[in-house]
Protein backbone atom coordinates (compact mmCIF):
# COMPACT_ATOMS: atom_id res chain seq x y z
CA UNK A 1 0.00 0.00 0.00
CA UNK A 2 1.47 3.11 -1.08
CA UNK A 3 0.79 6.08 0.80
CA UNK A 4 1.20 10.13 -0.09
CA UNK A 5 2.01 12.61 2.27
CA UNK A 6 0.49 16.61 1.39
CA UNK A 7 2.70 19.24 2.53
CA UNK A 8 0.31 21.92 4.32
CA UNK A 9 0.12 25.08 2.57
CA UNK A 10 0.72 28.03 4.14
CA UNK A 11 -2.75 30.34 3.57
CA UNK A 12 -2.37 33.27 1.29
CA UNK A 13 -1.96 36.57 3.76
CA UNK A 14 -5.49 38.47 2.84
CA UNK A 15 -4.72 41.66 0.88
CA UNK A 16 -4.80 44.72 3.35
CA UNK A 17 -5.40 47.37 0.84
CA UNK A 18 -6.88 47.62 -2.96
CA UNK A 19 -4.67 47.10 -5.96
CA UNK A 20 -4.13 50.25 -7.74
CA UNK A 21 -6.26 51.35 -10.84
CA UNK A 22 -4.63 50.96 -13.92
CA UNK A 23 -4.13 54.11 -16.46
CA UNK A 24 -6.62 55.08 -17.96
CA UNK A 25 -7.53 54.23 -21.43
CA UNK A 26 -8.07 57.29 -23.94
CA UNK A 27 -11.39 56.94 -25.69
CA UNK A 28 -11.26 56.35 -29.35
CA UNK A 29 -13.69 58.45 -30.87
CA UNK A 30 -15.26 57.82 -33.82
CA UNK A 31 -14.59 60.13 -37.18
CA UNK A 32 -17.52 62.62 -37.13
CA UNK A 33 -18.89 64.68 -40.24
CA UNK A 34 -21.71 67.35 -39.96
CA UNK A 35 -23.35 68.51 -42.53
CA UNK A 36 -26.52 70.28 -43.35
CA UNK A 37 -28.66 69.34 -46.24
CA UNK A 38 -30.94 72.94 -48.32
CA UNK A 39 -33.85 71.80 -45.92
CA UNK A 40 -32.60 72.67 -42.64
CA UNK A 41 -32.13 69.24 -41.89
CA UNK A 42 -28.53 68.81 -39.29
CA UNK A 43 -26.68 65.54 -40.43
CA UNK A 44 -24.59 63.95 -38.17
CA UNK A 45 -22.66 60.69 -39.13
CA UNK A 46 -20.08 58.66 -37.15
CA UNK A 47 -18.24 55.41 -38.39
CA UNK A 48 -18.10 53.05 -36.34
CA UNK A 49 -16.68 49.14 -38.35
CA UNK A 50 -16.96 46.99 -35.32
CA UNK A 51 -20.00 45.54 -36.06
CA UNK A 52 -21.82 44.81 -39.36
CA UNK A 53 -25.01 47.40 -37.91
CA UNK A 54 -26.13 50.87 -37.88
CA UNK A 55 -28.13 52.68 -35.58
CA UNK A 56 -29.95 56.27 -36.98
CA UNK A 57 -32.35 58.38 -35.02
CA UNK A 58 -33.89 61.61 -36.34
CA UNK A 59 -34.72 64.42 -33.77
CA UNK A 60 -37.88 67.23 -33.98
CA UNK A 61 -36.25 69.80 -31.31
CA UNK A 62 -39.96 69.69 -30.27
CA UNK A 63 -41.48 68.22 -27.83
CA UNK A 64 -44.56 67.99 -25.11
CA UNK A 65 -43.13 71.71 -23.04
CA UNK A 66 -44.32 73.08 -26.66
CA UNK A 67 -47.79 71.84 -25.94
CA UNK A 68 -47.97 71.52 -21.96
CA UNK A 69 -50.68 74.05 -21.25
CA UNK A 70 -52.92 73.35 -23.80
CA UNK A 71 -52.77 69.53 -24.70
CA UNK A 72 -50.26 67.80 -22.17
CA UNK A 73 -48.61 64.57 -23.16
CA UNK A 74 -49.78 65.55 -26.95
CA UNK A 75 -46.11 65.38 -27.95
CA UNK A 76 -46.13 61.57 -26.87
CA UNK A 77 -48.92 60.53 -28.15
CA UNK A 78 -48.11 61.54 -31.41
CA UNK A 79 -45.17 60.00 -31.45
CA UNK A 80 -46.34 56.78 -30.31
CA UNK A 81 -49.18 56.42 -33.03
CA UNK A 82 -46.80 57.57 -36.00
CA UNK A 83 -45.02 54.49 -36.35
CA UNK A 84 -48.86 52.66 -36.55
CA UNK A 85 -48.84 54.00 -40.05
CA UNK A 86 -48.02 55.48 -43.57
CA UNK A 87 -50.06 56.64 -46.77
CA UNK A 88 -48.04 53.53 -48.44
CA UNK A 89 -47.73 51.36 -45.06
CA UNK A 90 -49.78 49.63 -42.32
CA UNK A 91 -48.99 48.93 -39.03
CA UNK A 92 -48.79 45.19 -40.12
CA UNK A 93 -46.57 45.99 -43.17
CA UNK A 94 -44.08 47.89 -40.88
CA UNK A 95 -43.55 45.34 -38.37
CA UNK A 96 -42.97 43.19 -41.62
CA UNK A 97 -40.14 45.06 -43.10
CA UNK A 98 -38.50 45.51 -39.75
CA UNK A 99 -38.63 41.66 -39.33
CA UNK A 100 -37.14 41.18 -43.03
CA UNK A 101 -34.21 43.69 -42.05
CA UNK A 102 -34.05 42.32 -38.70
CA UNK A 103 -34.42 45.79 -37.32
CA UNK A 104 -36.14 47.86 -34.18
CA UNK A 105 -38.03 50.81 -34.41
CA UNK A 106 -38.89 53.14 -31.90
CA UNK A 107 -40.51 56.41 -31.27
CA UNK A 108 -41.04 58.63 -28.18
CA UNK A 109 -40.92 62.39 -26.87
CA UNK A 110 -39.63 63.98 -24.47
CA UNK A 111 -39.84 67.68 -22.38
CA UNK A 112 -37.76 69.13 -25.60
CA UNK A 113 -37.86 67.06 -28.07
CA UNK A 114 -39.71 63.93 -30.12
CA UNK A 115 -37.66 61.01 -32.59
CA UNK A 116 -37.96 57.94 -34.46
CA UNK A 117 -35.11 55.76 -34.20
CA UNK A 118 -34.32 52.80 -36.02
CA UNK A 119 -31.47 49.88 -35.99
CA UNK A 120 -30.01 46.74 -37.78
CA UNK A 121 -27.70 45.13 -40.39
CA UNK A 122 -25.82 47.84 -42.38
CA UNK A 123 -26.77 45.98 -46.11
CA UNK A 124 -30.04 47.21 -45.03
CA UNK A 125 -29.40 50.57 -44.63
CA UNK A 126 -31.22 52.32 -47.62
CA UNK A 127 -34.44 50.23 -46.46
CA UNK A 128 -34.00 52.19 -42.80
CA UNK A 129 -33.54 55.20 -43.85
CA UNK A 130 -36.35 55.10 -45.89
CA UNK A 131 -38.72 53.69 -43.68
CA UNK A 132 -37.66 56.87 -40.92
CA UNK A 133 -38.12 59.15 -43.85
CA UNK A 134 -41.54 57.65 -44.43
CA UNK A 135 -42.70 58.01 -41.04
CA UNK A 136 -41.44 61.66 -40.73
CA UNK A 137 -42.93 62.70 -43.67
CA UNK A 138 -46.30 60.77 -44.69
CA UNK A 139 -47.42 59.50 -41.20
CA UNK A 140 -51.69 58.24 -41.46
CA UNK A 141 -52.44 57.95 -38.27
CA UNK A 142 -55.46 55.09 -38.75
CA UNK A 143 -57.96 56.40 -36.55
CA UNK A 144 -57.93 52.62 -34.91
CA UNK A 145 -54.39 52.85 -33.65
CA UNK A 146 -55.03 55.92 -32.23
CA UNK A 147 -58.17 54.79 -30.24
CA UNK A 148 -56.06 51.63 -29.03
CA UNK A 149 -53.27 54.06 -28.04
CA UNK A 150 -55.36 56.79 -26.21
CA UNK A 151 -57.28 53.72 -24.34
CA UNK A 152 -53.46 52.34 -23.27
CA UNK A 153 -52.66 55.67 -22.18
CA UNK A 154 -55.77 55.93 -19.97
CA UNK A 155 -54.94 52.78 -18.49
CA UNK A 156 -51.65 54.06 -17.83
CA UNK A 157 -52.14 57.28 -16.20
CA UNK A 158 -54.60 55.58 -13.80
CA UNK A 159 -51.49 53.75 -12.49
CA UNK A 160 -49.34 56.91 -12.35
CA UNK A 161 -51.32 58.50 -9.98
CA UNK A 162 -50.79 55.61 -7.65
CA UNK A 163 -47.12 55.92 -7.80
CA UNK A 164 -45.09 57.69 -5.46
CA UNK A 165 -41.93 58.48 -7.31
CA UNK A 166 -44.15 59.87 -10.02
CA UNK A 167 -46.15 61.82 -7.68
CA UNK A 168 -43.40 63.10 -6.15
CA UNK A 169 -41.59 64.38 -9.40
CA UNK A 170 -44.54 65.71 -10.84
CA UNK A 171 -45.42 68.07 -7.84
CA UNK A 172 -41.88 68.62 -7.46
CA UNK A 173 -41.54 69.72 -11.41
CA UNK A 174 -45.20 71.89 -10.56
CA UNK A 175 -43.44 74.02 -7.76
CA UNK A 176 -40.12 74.62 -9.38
CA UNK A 177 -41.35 75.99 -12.78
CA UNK A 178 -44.86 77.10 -11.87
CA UNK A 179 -45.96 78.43 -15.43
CA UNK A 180 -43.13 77.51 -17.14
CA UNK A 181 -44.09 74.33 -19.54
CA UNK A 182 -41.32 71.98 -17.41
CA UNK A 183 -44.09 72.39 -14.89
CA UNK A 184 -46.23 70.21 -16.66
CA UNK A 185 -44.91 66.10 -16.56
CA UNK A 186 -47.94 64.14 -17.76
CA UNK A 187 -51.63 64.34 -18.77
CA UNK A 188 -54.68 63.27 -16.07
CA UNK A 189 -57.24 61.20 -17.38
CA UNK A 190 -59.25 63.88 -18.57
CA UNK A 191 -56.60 65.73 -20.85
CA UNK A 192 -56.03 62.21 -22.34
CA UNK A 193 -59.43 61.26 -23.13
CA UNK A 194 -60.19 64.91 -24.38
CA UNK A 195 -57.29 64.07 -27.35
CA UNK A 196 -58.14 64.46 -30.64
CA UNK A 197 -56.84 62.22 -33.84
CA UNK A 198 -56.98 66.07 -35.15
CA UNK A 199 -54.71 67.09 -32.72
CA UNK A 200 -52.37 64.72 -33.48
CA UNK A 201 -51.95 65.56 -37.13
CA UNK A 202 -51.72 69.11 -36.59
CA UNK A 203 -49.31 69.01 -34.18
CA UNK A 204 -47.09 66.39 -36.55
CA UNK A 205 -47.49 68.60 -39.49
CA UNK A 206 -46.24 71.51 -37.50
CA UNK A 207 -43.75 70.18 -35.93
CA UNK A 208 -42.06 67.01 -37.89
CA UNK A 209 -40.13 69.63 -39.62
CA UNK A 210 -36.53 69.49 -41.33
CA UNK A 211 -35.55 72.93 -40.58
CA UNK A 212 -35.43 71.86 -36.87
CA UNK A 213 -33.75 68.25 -37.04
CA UNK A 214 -31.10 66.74 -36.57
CA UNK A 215 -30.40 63.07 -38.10
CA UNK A 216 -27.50 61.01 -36.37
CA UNK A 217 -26.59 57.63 -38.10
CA UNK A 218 -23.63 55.76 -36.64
CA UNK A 219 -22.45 52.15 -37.43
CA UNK A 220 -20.81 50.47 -40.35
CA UNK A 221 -20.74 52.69 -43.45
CA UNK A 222 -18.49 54.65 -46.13
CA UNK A 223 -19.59 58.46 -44.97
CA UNK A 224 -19.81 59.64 -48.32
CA UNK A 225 -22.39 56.85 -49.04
CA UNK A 226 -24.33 57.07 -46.79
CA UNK A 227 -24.53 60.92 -47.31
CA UNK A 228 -25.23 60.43 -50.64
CA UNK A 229 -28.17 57.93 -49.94
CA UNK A 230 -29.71 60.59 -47.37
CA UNK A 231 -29.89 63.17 -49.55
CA UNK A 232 -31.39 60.95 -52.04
CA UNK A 233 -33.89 59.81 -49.20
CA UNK A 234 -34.49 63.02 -47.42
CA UNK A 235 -33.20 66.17 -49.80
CA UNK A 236 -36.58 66.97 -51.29
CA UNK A 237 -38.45 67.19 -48.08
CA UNK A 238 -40.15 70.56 -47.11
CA UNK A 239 -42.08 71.14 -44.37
CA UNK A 240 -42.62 74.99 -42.96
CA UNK A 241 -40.76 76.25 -40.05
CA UNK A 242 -41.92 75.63 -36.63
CA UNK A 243 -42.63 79.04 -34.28
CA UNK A 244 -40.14 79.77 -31.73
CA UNK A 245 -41.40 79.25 -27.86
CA UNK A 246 -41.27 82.18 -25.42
CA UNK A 247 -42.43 80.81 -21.85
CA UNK A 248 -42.81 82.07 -18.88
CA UNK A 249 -39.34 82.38 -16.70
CA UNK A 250 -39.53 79.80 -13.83
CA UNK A 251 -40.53 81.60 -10.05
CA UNK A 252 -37.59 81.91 -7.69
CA UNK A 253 -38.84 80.28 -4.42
CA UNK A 254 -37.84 81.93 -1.22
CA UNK A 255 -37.15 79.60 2.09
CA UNK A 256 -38.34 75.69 2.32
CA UNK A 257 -41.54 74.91 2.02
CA UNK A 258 -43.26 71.33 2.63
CA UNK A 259 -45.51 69.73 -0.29
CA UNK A 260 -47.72 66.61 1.28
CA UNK A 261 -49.29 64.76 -1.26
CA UNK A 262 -51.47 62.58 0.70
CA UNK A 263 -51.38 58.84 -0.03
CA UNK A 264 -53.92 57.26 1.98
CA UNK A 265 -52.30 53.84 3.31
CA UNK A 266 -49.14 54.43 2.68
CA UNK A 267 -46.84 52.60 4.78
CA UNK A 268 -43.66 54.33 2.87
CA UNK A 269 -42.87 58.01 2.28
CA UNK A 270 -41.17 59.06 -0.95
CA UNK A 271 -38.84 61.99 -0.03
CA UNK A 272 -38.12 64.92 -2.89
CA UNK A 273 -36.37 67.39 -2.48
CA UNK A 274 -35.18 70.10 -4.79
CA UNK A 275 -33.98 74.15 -6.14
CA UNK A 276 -34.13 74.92 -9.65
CA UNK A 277 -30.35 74.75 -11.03
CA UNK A 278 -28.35 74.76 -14.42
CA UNK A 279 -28.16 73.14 -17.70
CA UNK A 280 -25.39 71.44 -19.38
CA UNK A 281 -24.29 74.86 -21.11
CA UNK A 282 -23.21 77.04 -17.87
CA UNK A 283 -19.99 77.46 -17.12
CA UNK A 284 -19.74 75.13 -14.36
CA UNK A 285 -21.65 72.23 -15.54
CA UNK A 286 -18.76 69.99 -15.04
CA UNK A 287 -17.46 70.46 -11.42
CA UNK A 288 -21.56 70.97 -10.17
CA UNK A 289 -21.90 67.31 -11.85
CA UNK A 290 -18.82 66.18 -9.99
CA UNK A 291 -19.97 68.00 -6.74
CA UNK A 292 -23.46 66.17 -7.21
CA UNK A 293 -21.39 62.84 -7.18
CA UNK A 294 -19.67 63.15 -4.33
CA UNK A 295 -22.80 64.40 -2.30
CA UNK A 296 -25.48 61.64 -3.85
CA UNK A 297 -24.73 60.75 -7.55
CA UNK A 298 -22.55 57.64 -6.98
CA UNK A 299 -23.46 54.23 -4.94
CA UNK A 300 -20.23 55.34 -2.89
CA UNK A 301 -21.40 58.97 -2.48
CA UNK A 302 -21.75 60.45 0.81
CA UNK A 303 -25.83 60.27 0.96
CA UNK A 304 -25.54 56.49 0.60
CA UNK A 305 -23.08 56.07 3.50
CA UNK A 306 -25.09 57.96 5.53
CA UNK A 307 -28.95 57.12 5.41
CA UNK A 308 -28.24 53.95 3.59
CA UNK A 309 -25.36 51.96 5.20
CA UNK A 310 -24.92 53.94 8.68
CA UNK A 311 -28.85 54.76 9.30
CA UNK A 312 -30.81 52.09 7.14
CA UNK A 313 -33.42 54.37 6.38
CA UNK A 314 -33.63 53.68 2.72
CA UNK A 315 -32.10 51.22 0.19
CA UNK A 316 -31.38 53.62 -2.66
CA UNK A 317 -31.25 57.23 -2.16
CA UNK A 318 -30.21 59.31 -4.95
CA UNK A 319 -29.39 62.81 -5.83
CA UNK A 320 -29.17 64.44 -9.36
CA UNK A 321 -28.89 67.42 -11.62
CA UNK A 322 -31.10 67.37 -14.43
CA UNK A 323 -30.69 69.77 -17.52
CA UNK A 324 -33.93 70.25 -19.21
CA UNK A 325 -32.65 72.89 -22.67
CA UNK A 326 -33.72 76.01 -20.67
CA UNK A 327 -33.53 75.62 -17.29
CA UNK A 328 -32.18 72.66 -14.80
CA UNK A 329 -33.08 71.30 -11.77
CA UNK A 330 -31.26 69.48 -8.68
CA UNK A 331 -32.97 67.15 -6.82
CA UNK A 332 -32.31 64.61 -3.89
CA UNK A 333 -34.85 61.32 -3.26
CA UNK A 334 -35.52 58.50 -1.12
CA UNK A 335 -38.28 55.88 -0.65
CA UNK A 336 -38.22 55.46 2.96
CA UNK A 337 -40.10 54.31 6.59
CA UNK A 338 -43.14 56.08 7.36
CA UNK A 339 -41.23 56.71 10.48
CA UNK A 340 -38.08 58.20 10.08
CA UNK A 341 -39.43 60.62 7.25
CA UNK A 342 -38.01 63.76 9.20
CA UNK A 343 -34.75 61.86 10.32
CA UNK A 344 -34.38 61.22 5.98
CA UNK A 345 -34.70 64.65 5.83
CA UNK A 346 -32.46 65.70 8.37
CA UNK A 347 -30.02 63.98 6.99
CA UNK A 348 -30.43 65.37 3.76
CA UNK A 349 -29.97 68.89 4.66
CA UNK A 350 -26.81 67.69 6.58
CA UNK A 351 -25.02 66.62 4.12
CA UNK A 352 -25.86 69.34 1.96
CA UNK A 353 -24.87 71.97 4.06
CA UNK A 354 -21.85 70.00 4.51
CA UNK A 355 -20.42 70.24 1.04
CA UNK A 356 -21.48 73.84 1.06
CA UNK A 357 -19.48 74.76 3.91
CA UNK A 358 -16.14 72.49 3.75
CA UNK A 359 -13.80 71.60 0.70
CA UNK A 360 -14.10 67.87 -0.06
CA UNK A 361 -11.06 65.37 0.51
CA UNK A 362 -8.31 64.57 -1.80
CA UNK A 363 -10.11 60.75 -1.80
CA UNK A 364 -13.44 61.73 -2.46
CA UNK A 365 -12.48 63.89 -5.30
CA UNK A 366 -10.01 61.50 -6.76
CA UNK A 367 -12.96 58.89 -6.43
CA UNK A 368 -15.64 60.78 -7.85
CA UNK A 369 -13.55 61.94 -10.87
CA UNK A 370 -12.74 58.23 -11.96
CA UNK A 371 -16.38 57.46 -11.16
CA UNK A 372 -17.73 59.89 -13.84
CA UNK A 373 -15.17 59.46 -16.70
CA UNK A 374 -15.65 55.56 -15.80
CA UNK A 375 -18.96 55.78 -16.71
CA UNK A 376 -18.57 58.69 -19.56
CA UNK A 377 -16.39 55.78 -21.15
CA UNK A 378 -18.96 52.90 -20.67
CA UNK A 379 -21.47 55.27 -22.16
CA UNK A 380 -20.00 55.24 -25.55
CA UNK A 381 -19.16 51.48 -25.83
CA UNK A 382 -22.67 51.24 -27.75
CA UNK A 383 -23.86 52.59 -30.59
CA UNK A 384 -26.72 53.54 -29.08
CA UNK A 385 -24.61 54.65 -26.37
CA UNK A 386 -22.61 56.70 -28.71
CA UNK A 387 -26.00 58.08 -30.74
CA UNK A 388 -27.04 59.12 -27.50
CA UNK A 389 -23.84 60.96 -26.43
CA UNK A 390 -23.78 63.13 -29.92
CA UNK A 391 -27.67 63.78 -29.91
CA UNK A 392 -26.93 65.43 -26.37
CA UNK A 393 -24.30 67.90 -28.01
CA UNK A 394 -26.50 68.65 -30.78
CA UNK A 395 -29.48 69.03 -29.04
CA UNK A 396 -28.17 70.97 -26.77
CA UNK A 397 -26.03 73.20 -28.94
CA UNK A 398 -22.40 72.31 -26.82
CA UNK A 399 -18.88 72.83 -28.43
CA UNK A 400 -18.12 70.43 -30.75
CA UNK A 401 -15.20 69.29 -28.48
CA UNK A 402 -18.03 68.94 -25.77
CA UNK A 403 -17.18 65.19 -25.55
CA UNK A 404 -13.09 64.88 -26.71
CA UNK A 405 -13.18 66.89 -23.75
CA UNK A 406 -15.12 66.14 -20.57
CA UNK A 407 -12.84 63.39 -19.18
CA UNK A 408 -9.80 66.12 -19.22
CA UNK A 409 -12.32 69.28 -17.66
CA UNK A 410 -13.12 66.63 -14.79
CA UNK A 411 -10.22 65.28 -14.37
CA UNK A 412 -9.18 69.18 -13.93
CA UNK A 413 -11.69 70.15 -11.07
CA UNK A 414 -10.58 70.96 -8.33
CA UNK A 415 -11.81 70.99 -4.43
CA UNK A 416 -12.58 74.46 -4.32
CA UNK A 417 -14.10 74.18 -7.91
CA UNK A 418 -16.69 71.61 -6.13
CA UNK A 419 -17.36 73.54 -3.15
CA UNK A 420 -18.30 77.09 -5.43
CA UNK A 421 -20.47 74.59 -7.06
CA UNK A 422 -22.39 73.24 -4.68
CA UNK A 423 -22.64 76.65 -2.98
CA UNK A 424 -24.04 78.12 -6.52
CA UNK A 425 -26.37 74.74 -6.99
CA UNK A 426 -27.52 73.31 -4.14
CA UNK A 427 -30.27 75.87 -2.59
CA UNK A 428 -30.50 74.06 0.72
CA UNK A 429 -32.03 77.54 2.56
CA UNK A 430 -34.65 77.57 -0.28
CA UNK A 431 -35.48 73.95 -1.27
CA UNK A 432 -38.78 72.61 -1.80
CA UNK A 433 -39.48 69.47 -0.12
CA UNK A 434 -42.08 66.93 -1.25
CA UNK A 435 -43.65 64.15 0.52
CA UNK A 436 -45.52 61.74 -0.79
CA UNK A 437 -47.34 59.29 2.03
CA UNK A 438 -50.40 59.19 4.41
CA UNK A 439 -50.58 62.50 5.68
CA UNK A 440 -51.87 60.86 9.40
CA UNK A 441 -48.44 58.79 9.39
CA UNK A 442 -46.15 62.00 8.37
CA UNK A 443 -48.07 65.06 8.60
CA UNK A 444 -46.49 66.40 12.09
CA UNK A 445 -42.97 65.16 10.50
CA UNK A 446 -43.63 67.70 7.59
CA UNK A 447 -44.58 70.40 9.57
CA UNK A 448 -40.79 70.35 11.32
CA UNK A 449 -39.65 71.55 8.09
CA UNK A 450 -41.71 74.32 7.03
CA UNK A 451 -44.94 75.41 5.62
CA UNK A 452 -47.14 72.69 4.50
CA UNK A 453 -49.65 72.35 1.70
CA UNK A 454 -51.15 68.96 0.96
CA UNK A 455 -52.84 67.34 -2.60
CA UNK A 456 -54.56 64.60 -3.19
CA UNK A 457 -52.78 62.31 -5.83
CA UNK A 458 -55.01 64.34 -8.55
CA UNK A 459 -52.59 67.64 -7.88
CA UNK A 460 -56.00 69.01 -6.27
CA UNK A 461 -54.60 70.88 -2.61
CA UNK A 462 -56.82 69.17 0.24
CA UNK A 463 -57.71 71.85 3.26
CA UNK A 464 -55.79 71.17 6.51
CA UNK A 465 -56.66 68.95 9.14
């Protein structure tokens, strides 16, 4: 019998600190060519030979702000019942040709702006662009789809208006930009069901324009071909020019004030709290983005250590700046226990005042600047990632060098740069808090923080108890 003897192993020491990052890699943009065809219409186009597919989407710099006070949602509804339909297409023979090119189609609209996006194989590429040209130009909308589409919607908003987060950013978005169209987020029941197939038409034919679009096609092509075969598809395209909006300027609240919306049975509150802020063109766009992930942006931020993993009042809390193309808003939210609503709150304003009043460290900068040009890199890995990256600079009218250059401007910021920032940014004297719960459960919490005015979850305000 023969026998083997092991040698014991001596156990690997456990590592006592994290291995270093390695360099960073530059991002390899993309050749870019802008051009713009007699119509009006912007063209964009980025090659990209790493996969046999392109991705296009054309852009209306129109959307449902344009229509808000009149007909809200209008903007999406449209765009959701023009790819139903052409003078030379059904519904059923659209989902046919986007089978046969093994493609996806979609449509939607937004605050600013409404598209119709499409994506597949490359050799199909003159059959894409011509079915996006067909639906931007000779939409039917068949009175059918739009009756199934309005009743969807109905069915929809009935479920909004038992959802907190939506609650919460609609009354939020209602007190920040009071007549201003960003005020507006979504239709009630009534303003859908009072939409008209008219409506819809009118509002394509005014604004499904070329003298306000932009096309963007990236993917596997020769650039001068595939110009070529968009001005062959889209050159001869007229449409009139859309008016130019002049809202209302947004009010300029003055000290916090509490907005209840009163969920009956609510054994959660959804905390919102926010001060109207900046869009992506100001000056300091970059270091108030970098400020914003240090104080709630990131899963390592400081909001998340604190009510998350040292309190456990919340799983997820989350703070933002959002850039709308006029104006921007910051805001900070949480879904948490009925009971520590005011503690949630508390802690909020802590850390808020916090970065107002003292430079961040050397590790939280360092941190948060390879968090954001992380993710700016894993944002343009895609094509749709990368579509969605150049719409954003031509949408919003940035430098050209807007993207070659926002890993160097972070990686620039400095402390100080984040603490003017978030002193600029982050009203925390004059934030607007909104609380969306059973007003019995939270209503005394509330009043700790200011005035209160309560809703009901139809935006109607309910008298006080």
């Amino acid at each position: 019998m023969t026998t083997t003897s092991t040698v014991p192993q001596k156990p690997a020491s456990p590592r006592s600190t994290a291995p270093s990052l390695a360099p960073e890699r530059p991002v390899q943009w993309p050749h870019r060519e802008v051009r713009t065809l007699p119509n009006g219409l912007q063209v964009v186009l980025a090659e990209s030979h790493a996969f046999p597919k392109i991705a296009a989407q054309l852009y209306f710099r129109a959307g449902n702000a344009l229509v808000a006070h009149r007909s809200p949602g209008l903007a999406s509804m449209t765009a959701t019942v023009v790819r139903t339909g052409t003078a030379s297409r059904s519904s059923h023979r659209i989902e046919e040709d986007l089978r046969r090119m093994g493609a996806d189609l979609g449509t939607g609209a937004g605050a600013d702006s409404s598209n119709i996006s499409v994506a597949g194989l490359s050799e199909f590429s003159a059959g894409l662009l011509d079915l996006v040209a067909d639906l931007a130009r000779n939409a039917s909308f068949p009175e059918d789809e739009f009756e199934r589409e309005r009743r969807q919607r109905l069915e929809e908003v009935k479920i909004e208006r038992t959802t907190p987060g939506f609650l919460a950013n609609e009354r939020l978005r209602r007190v920040l930009f009071g007549q201003h169209p960003y005020a507006v987020v979504a239709p009630n029941e009534a303003q859908v069901a009072a939409y008209k197939h008219d409506d819809l038409v009118a509002y394509y034919k005014r604004h499904y324009s070329p003298s306000d679009a932009v096309l963007i096609v990236v993917g596997d092509f020769v650039t001068a071909e595939m110009f070529a075969q968009i001005e062959r598809t889209f050159g001869d395209w007229r449409a009139p020019q859309p008016e130019a909006p002049h809202p209302p300027e947004p009010p300029h609240a003055k000290g916090r004030h509490v907005h209840l919306v009163h969920l009956p049975g609510s054994v959660q509150t959804q905390v919102l709290v926010g001060n109207l802020a900046i869009t992506r063109r100001a000056p300091d766009w970059h270091a108030t983005v970098l400020a914003n992930a240090i104080y709630g942006g990131a899963f390592h931020s400081r909001l998340v250590m604190n009510i998350r993993e040292q309190k456990g009042y919340t799983y997820s809390p989350r703070s933002g700046v959002n850039p709308l193309r006029q104006h921007g808003y910051f805001s900070v939210s949480a879904a948490v226990r009925n009971d520590v609503a005011a503690a949630t709150l508390t802690e909020i304003f802590y850390e808020m005042d916090r970065i107002r009043a003292l430079p961040v460290t050397p590790e939280e900068l360092e941190s948060a600047r390879n968090y954001l040009t992380g993710v700016f890199s894993l944002g343009v890995a895609t094509l749709d990632g990368l579509i969605g990256q150049l719409s954003t600079v031509c949408l919003d009218r940035l430098p050209e060098s807007y993207l070659e250059d926002y890993r160097e401007r972070v990686r620039a910021l400095t402390a100080d740069d984040v603490l003017g920032a978030a002193r600029r940014h982050f009203d925390s004297a004059d934030s607007q808090i909104v609380l969306v719960g059973d007003r019995a459960q939270i209503g005394e919490q509330a009043a700790l923080f200011g005035d209160v005015t309560t809703y009901d979850t139809q935006g109607e305000t309910i008298r006080a108890a």
